[in-house]
Protein backbone atom coordinates (compact mmCIF):
# COMPACT_ATOMS: atom_id res chain seq x y z
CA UNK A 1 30.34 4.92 16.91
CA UNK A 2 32.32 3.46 14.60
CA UNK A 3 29.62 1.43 12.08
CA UNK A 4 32.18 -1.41 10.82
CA UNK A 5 30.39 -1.89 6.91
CA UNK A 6 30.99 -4.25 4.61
CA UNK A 7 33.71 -3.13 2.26
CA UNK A 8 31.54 -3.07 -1.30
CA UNK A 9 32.95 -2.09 -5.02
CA UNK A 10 30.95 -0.71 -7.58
CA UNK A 11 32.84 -1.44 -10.54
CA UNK A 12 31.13 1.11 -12.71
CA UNK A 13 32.01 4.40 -10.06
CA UNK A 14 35.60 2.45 -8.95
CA UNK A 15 34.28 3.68 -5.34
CA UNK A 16 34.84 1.49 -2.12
CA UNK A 17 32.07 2.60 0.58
CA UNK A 18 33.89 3.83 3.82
CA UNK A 19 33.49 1.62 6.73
CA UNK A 20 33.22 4.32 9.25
CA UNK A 21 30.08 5.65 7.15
CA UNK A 22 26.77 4.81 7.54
CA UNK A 23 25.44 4.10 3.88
CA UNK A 24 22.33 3.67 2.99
CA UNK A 25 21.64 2.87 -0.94
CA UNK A 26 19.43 1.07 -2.96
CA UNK A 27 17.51 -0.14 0.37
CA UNK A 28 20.27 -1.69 2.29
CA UNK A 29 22.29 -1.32 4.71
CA UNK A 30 25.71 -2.72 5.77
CA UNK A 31 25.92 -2.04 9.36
CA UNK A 32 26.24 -4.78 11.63
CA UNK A 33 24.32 -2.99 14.22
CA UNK A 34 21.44 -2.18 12.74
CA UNK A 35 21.46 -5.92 10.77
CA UNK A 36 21.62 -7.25 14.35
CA UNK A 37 18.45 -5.20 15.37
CA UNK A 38 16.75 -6.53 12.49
CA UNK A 39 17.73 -9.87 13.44
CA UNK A 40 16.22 -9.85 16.75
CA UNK A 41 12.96 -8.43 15.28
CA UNK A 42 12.43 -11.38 12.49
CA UNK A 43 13.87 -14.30 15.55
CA UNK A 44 10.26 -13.21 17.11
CA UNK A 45 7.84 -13.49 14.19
CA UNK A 46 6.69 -16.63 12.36
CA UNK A 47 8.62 -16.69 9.05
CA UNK A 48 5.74 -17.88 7.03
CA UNK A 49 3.77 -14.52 7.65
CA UNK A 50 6.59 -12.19 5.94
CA UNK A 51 5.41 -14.37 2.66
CA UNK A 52 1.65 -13.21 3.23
CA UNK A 53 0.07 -10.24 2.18
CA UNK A 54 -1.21 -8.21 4.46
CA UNK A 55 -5.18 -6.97 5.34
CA UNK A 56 -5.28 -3.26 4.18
CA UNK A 57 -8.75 -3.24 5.11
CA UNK A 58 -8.62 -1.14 8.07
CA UNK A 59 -5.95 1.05 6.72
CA UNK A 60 -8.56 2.09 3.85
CA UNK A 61 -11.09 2.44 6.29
CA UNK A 62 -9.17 4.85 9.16
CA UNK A 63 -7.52 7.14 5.80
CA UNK A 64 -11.12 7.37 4.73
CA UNK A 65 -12.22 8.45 8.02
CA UNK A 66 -9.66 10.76 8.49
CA UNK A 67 -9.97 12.50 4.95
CA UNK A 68 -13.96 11.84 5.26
CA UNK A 69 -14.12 10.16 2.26
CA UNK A 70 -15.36 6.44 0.53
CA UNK A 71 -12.57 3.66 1.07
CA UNK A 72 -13.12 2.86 -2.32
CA UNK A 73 -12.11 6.50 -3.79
CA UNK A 74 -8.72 5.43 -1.94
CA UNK A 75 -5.34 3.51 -3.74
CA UNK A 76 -2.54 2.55 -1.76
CA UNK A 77 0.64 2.59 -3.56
CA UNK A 78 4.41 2.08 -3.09
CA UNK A 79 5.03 5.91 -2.09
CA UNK A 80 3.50 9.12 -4.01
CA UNK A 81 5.76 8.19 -6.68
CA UNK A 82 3.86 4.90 -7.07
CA UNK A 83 0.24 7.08 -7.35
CA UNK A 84 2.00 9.73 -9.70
CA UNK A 85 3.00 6.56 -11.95
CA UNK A 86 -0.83 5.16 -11.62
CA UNK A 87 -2.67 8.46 -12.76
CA UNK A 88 0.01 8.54 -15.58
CA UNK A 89 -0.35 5.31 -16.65
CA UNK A 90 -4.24 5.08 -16.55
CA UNK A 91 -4.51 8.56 -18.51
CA UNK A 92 -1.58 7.42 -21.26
CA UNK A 93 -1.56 8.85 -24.25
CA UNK A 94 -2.73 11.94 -23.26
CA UNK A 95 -1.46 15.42 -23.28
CA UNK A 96 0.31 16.54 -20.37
CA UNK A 97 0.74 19.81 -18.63
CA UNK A 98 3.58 20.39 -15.72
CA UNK A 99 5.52 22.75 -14.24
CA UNK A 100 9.22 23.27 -14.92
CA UNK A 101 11.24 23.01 -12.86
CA UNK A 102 9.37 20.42 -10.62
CA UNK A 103 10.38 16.88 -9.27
CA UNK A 104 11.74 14.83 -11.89
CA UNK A 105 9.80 11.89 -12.05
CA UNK A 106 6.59 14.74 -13.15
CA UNK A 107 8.64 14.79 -16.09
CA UNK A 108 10.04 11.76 -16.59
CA UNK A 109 6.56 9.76 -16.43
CA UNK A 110 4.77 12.77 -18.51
CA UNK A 111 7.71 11.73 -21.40
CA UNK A 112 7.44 7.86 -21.22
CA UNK A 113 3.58 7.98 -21.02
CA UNK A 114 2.04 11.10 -22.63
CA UNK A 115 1.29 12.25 -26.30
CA UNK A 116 2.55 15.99 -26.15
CA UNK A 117 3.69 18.04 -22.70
CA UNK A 118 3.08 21.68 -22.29
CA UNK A 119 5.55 23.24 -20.02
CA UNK A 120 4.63 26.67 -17.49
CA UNK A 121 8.39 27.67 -16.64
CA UNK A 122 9.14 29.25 -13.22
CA UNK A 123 12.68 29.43 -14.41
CA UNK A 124 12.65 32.99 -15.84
CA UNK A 125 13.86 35.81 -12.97
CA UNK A 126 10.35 37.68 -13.82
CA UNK A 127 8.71 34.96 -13.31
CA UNK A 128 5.93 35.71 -10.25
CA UNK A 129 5.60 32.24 -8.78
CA UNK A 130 1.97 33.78 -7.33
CA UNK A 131 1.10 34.62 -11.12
CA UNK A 132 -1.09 31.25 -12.60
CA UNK A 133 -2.37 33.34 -15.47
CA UNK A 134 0.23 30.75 -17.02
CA UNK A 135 -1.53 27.47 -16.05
CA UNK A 136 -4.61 28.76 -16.65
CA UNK A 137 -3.54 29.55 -20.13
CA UNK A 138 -1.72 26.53 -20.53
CA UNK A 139 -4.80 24.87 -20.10
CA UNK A 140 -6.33 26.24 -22.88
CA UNK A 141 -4.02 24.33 -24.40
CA UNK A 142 -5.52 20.95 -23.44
CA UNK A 143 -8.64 19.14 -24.83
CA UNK A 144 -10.87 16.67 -22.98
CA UNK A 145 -9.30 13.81 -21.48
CA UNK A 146 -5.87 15.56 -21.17
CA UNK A 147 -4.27 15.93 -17.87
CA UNK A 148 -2.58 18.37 -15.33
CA UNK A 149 -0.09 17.53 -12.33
CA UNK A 150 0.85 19.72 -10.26
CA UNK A 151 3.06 19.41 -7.22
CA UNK A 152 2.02 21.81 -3.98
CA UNK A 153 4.40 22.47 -2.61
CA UNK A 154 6.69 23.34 -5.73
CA UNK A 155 10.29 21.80 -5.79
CA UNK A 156 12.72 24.01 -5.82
CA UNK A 157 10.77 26.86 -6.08
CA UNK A 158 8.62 26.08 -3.11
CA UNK A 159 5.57 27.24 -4.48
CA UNK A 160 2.50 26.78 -2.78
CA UNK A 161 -0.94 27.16 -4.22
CA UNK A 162 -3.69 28.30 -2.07
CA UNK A 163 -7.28 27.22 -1.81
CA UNK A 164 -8.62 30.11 -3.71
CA UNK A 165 -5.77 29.70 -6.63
CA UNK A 166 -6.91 25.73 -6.78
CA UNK A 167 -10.57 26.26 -6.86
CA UNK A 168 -9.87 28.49 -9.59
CA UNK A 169 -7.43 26.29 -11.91
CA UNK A 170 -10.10 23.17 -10.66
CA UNK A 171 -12.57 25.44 -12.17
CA UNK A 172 -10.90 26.03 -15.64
CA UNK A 173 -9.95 22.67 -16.00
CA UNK A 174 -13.74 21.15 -15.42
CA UNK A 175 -14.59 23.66 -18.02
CA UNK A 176 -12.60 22.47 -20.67
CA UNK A 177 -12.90 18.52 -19.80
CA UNK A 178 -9.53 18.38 -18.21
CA UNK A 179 -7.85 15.77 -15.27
CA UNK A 180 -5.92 17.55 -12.28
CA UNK A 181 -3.65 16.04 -10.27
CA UNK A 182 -2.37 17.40 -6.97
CA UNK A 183 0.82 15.80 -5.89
CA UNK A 184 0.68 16.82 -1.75
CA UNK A 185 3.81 14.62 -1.16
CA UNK A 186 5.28 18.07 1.12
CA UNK A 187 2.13 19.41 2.02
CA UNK A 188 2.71 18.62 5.51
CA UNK A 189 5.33 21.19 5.19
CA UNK A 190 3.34 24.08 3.88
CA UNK A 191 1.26 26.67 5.14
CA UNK A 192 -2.02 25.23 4.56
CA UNK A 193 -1.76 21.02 5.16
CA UNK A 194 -5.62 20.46 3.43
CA UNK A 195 -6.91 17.79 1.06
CA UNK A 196 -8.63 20.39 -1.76
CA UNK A 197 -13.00 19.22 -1.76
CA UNK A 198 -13.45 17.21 -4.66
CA UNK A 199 -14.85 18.54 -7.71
CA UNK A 200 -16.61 15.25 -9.49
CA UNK A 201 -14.35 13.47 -11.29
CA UNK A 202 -11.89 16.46 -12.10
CA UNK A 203 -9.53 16.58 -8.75
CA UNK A 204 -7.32 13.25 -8.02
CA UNK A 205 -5.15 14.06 -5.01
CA UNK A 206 -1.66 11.69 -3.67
CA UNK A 207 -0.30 12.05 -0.70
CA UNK A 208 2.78 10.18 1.19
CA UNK A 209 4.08 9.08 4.85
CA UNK A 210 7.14 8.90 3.65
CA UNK A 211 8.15 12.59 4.10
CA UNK A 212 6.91 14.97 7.08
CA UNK A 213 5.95 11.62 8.92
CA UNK A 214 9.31 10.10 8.79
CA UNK A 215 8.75 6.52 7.42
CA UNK A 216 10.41 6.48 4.04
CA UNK A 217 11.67 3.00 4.30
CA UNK A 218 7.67 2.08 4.59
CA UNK A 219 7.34 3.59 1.23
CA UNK A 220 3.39 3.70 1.28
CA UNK A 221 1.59 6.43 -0.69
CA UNK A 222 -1.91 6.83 -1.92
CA UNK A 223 -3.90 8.11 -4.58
CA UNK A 224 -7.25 9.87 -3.49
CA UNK A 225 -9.76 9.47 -6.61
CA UNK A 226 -12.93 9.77 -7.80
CA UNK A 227 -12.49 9.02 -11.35
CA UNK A 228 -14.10 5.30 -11.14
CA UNK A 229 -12.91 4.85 -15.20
């Protein structure tokens, strides 16, 4: 099919988008099919309601349910990158520890809004990706208040932490007055698709439907939390 686009130009790249292409960036897209569909969707529905904001309340109430956990220990967000933004910018001014490599926004957001960032590289060849002696002495780094993210699974080096390696860096970091955050954005892809138990207020969790359940142009996340500060 032969998806007849809009010819755009981007005068910084000097790029014209070809018309046989679908191409979908910054949200939009330029096919006349798929603007028709839309088309016939918003022709049925009252134009006033796209200008309301919708009741979430049964949407806390089923995730709760499903994780078995208080609807008010729940944040919807715009995608996991929304919730990785929201633990970062309630915990600014902290000190930071992440993984490197990782997905860039971890970083990004750990520069703009923390004090100091330790780093545990995976990029040396002797590196044992099942080793988290690192973390656990990167930790030691921290004081209370500070703050951990880590993403399970790893990008790129699709690292996976298990339930006994989480219970034990959970356990450090309670010990020394430390936040964890578990970015489970992929988890659906892993090995082992469980929300961790909570540990009091140590273990904040985000998730995403954007990913294994196909909805990206949704882009609804959520922040699992028990830290009520």
């Amino acid at each position: 099919m032969i998806m007849k686009h809009l010819q755009r130009f981007y005068c910084d790249e000097k790029v014209i988008l070809d018309p046989n292409r679908l191409n979908l960036d910054r949200n939009e897209s330029t096919s006349d099919e798929v603007n028709a569909i839309v088309k016939s969707i918003y022709s049925q529905i009252d134009y006033t309601s796209c200008s309301l904001c919708p009741d979430l309340y049964n949407c806390y109430h089923k995730l709760a349910d499903y994780h078995n956990i208080s609807h008010r220990d729940i944040l919807l967000t715009n995608g996991c990158d929304g919730a990785i933004r929201t633990y970062f910018e309630h915990n600014r001014g902290s000190k930071c520890l992440i993984t490197r490599p990782s997905f860039a926004m971890i970083e990004v957001y750990a520069h703009y809004y923390c004090e100091d960032i330790v780093y545990v590289d995976y990029d040396n060849v002797d590196r044992d990706i099942n080793d988290i002696s690192p973390i656990l002495k990167g930790i030691e780094q921290l004081m209370y208040g500070d703050i951990v993210v880590l993403a399970t699974p790893e990008s790129p080096t699709g690292k996976q932490y298990n339930k006994d390696q989480l219970l034990h860096i959970i356990d450090v970091c309670k010990w020394q007055g430390v936040k964890l955050l578990l970015d489970e954005t992929y988890i659906l892809y892993g090995n082992a698709p469980t929300m961790m138990p909570f540990i009091d207020d140590t273990l904040s969790i985000c998730r995403s439907f954007s990913k294994a359940y196909g909805v990206s142009g949704a882009r609804l996340g959520y922040l699992v939390c028990k830290d009520h500060t």
